[in-house]
PDB file of N, CA and C in Angstrom:
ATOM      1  N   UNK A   1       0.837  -1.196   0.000  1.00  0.00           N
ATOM      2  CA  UNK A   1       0.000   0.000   0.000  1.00  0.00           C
ATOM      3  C   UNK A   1       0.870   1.244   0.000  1.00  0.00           C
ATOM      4  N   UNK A   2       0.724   2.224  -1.257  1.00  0.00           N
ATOM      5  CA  UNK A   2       1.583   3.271  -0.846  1.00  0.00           C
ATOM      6  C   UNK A   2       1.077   4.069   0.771  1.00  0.00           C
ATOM      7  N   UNK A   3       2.154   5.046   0.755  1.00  0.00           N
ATOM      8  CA  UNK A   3       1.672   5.853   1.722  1.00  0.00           C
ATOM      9  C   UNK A   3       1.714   7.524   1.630  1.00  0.00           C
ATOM     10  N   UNK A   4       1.025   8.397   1.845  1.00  0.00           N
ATOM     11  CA  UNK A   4       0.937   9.575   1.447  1.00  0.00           C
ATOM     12  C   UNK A   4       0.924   9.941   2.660  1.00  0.00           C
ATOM     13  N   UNK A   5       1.508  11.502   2.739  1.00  0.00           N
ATOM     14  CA  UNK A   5       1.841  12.690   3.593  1.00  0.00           C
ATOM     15  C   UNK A   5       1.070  13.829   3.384  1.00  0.00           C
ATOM     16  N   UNK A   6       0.403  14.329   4.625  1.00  0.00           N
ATOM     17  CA  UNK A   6      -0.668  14.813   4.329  1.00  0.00           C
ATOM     18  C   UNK A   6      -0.125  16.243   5.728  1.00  0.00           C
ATOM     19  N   UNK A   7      -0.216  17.685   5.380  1.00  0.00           N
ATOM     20  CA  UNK A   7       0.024  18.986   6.396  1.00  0.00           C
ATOM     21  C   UNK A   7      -1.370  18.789   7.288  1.00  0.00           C
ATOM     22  N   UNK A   8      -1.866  18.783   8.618  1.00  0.00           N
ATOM     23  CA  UNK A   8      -2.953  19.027   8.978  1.00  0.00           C
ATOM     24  C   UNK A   8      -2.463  20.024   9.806  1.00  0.00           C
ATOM     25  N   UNK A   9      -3.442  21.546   9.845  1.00  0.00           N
ATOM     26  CA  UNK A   9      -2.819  22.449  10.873  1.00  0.00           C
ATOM     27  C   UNK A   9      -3.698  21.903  12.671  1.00  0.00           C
ATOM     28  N   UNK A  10      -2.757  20.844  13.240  1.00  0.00           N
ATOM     29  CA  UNK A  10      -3.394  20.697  14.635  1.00  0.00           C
ATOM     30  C   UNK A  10      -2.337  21.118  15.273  1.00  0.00           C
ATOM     31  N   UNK A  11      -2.888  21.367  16.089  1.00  0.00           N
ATOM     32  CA  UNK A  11      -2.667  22.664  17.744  1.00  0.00           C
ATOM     33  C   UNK A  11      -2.758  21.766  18.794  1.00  0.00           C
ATOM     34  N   UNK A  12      -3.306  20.824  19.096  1.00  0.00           N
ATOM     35  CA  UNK A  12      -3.059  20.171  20.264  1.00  0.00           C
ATOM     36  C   UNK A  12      -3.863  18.709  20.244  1.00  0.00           C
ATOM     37  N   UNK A  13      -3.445  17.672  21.795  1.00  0.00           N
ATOM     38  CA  UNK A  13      -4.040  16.343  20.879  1.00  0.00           C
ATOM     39  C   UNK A  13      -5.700  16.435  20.946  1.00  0.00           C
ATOM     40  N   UNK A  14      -6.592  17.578  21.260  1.00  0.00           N
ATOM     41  CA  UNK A  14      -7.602  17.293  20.846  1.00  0.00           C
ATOM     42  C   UNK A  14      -7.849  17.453  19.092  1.00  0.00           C
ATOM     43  N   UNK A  15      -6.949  17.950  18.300  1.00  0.00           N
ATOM     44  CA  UNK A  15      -6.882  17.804  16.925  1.00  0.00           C
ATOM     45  C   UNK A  15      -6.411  16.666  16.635  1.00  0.00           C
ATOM     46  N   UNK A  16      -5.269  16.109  17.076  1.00  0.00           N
ATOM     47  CA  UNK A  16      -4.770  14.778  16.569  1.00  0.00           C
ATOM     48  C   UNK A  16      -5.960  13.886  17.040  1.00  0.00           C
ATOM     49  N   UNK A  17      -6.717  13.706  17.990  1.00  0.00           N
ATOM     50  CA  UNK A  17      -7.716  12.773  18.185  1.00  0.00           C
ATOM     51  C   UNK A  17      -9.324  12.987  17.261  1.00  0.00           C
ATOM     52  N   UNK A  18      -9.166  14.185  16.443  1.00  0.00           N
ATOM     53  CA  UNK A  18     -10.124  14.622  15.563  1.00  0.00           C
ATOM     54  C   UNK A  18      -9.761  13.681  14.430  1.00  0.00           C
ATOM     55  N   UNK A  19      -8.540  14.164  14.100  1.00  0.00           N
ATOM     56  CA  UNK A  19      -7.567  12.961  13.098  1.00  0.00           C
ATOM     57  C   UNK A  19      -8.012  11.753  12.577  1.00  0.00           C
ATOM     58  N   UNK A  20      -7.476  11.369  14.363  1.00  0.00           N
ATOM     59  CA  UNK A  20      -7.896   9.420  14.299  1.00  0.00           C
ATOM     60  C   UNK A  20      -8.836   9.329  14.361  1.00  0.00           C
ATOM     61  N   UNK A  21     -10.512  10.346  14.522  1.00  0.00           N
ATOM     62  CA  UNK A  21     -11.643   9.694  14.593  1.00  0.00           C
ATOM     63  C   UNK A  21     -12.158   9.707  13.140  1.00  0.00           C
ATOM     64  N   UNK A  22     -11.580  10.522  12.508  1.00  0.00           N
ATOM     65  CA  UNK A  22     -12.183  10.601  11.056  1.00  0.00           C
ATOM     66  C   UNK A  22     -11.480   9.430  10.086  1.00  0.00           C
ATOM     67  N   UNK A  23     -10.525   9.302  10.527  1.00  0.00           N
ATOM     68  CA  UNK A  23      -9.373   8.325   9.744  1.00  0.00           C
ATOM     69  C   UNK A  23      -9.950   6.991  10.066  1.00  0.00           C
ATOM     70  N   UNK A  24     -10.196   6.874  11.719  1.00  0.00           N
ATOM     71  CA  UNK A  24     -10.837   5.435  11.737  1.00  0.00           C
ATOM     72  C   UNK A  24     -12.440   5.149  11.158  1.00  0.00           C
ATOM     73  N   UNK A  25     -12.846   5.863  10.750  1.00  0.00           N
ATOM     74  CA  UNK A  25     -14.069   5.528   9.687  1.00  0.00           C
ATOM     75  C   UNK A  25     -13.995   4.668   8.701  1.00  0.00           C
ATOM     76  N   UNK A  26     -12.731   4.850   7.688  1.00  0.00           N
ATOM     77  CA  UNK A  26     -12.436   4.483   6.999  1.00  0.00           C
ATOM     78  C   UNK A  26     -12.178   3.034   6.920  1.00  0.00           C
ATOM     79  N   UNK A  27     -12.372   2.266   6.104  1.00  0.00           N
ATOM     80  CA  UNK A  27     -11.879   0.745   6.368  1.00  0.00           C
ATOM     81  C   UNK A  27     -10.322   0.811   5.711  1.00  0.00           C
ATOM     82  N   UNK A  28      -9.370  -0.143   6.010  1.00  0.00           N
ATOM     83  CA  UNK A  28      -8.193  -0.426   5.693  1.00  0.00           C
ATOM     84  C   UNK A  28      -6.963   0.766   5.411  1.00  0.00           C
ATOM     85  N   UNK A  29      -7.040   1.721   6.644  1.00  0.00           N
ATOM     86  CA  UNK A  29      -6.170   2.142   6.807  1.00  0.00           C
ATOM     87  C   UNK A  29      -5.411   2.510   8.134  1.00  0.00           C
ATOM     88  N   UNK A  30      -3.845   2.191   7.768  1.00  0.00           N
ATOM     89  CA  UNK A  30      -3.061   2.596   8.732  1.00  0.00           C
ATOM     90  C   UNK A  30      -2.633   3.919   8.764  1.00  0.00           C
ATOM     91  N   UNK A  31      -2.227   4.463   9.904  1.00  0.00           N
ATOM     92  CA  UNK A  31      -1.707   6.191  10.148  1.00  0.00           C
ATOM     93  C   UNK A  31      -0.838   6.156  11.203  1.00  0.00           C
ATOM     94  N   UNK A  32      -0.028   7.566  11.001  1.00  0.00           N
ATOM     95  CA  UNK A  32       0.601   8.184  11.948  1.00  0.00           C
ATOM     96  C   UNK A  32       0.856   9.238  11.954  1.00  0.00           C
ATOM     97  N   UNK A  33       0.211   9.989  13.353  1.00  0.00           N
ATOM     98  CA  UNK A  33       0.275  11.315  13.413  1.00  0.00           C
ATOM     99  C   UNK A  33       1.572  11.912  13.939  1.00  0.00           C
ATOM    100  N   UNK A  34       2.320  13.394  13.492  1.00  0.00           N
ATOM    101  CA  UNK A  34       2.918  13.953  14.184  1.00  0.00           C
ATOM    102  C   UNK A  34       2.527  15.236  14.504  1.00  0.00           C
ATOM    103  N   UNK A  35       2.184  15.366  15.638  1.00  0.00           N
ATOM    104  CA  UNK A  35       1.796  16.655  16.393  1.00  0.00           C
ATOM    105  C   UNK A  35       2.691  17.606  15.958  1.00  0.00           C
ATOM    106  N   UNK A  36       4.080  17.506  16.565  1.00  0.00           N
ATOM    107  CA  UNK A  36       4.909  18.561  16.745  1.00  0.00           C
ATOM    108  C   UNK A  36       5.224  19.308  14.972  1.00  0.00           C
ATOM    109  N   UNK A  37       5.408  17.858  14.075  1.00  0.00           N
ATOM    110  CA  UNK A  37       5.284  18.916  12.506  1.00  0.00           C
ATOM    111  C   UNK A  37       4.457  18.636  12.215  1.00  0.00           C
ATOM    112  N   UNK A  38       3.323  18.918  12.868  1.00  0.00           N
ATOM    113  CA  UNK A  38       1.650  18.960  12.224  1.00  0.00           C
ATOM    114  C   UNK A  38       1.822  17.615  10.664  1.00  0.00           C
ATOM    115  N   UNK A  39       1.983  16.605  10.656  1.00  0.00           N
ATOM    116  CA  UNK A  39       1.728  15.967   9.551  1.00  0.00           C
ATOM    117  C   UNK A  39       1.196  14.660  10.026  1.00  0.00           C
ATOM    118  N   UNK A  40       0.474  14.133   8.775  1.00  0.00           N
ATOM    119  CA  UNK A  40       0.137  12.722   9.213  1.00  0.00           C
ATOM    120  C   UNK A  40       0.327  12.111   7.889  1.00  0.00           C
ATOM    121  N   UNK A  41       0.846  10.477   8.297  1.00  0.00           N
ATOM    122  CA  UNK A  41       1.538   9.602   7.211  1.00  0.00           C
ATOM    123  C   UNK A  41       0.547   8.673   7.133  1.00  0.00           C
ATOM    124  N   UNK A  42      -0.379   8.362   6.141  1.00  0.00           N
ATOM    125  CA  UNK A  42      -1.484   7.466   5.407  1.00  0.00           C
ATOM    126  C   UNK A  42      -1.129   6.354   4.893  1.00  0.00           C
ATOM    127  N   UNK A  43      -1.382   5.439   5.240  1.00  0.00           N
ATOM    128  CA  UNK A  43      -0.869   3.682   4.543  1.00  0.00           C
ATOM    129  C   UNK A  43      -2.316   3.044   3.862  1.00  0.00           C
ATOM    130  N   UNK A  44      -2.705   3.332   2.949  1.00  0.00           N
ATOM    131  CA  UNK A  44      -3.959   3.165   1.912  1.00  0.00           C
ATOM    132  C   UNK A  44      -4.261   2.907   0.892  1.00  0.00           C
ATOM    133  N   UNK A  45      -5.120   2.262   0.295  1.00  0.00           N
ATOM    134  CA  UNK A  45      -5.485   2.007  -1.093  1.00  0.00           C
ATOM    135  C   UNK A  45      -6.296   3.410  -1.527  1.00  0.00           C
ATOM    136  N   UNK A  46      -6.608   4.005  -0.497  1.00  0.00           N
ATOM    137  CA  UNK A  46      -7.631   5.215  -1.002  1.00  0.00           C
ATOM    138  C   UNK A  46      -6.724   6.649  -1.704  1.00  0.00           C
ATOM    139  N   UNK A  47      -7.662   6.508  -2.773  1.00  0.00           N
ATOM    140  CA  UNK A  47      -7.220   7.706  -3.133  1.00  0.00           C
ATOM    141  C   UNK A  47      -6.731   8.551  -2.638  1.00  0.00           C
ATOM    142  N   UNK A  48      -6.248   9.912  -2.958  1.00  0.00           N
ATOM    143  CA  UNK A  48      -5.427  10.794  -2.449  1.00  0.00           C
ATOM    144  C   UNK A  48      -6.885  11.973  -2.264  1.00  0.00           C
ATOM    145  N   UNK A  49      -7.732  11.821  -3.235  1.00  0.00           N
ATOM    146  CA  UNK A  49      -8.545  12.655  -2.976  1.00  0.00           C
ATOM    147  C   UNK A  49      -9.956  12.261  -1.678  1.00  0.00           C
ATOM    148  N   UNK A  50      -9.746  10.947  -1.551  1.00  0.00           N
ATOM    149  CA  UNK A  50     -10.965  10.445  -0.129  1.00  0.00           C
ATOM    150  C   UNK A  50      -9.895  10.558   1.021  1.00  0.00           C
ATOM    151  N   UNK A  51      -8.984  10.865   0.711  1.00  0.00           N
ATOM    152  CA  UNK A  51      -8.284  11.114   1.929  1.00  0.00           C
ATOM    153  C   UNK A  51      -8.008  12.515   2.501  1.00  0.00           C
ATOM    154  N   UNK A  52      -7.865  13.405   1.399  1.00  0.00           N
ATOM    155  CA  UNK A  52      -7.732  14.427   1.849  1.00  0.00           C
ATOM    156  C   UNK A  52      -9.161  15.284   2.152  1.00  0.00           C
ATOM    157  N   UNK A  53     -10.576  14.605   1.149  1.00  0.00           N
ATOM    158  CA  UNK A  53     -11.695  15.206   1.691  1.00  0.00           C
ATOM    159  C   UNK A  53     -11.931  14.613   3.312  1.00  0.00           C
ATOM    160  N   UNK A  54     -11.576  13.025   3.600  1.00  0.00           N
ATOM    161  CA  UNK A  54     -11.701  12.770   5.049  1.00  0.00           C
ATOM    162  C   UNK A  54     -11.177  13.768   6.163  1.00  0.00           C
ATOM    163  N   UNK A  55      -9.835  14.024   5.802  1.00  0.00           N
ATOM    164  CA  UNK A  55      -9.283  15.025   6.532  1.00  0.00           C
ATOM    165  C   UNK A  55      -9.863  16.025   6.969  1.00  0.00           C
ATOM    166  N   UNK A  56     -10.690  16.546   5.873  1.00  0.00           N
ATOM    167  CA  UNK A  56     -10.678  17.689   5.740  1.00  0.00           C
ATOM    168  C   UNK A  56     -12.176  17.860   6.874  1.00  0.00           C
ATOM    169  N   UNK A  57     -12.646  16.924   6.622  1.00  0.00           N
ATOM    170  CA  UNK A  57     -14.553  17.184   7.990  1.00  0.00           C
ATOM    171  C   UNK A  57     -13.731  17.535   9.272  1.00  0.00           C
ATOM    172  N   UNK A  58     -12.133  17.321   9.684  1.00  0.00           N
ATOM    173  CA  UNK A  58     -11.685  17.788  10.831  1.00  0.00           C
ATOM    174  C   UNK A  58     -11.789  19.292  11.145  1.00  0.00           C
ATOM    175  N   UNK A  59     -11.939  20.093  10.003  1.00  0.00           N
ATOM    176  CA  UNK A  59     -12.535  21.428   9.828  1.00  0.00           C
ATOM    177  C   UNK A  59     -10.596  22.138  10.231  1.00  0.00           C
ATOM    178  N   UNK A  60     -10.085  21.568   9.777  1.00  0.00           N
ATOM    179  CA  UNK A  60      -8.753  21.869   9.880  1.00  0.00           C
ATOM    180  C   UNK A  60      -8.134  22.234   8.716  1.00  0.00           C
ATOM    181  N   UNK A  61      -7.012  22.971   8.276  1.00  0.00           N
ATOM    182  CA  UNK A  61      -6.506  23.458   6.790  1.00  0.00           C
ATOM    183  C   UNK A  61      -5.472  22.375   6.864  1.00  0.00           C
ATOM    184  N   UNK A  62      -6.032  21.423   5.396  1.00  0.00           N
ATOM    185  CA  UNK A  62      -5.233  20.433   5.341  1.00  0.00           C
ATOM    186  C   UNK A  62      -4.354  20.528   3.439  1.00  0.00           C
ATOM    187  N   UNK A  63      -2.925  19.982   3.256  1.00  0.00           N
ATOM    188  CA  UNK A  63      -2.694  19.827   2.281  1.00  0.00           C
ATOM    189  C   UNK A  63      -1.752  18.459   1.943  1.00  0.00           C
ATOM    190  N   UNK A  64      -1.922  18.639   0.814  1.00  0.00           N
ATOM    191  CA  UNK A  64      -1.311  16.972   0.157  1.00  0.00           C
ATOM    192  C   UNK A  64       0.308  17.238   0.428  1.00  0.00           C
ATOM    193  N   UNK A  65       0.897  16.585   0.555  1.00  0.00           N
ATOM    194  CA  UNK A  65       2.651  17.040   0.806  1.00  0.00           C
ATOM    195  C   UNK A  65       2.969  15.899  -0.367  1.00  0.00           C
ATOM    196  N   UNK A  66       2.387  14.848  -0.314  1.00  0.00           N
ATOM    197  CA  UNK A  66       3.038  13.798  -1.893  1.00  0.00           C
ATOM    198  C   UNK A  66       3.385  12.659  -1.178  1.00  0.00           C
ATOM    199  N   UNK A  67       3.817  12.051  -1.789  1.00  0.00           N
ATOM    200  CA  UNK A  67       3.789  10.194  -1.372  1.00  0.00           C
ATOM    201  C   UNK A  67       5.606  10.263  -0.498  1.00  0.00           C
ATOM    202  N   UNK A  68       5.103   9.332   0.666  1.00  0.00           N
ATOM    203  CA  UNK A  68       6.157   9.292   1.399  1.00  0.00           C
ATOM    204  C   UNK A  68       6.971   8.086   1.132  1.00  0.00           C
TER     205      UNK A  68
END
């Protein structure tokens, strides 16, 4: 499964736990968040674009950074 890198602007872990609740919706994917450089690393079959609209219901300014 590739994996894509994704900017989310979170501020603290009640954003990173916004993250994992939207991410765990999803079926068959792995993640990892980093708080401190606001990014999170996607392990998925899903598109780049169901991933970044998932992100995005976190109501957070999110962008694609490109495949890690």
């Amino acid at each position: 499964m590739p994996k894509q890198e994704f900017f989310v602007n979170m501020t603290c872990g009640g954003c990173s736990s916004a993250v994992t609740r939207v991410l765990n919706k999803l079926d068959g994917v792995a993640f990892n968040i980093d708080l401190d450089n606001k990014t999170v690393c996607i392990e998925s079959d899903h598109s780049v674009d169901t991933l970044l609209d998932t992100l995005k219901k976190t109501g957070k300014e999110v962008k694609y950074l490109g495949e890690k």
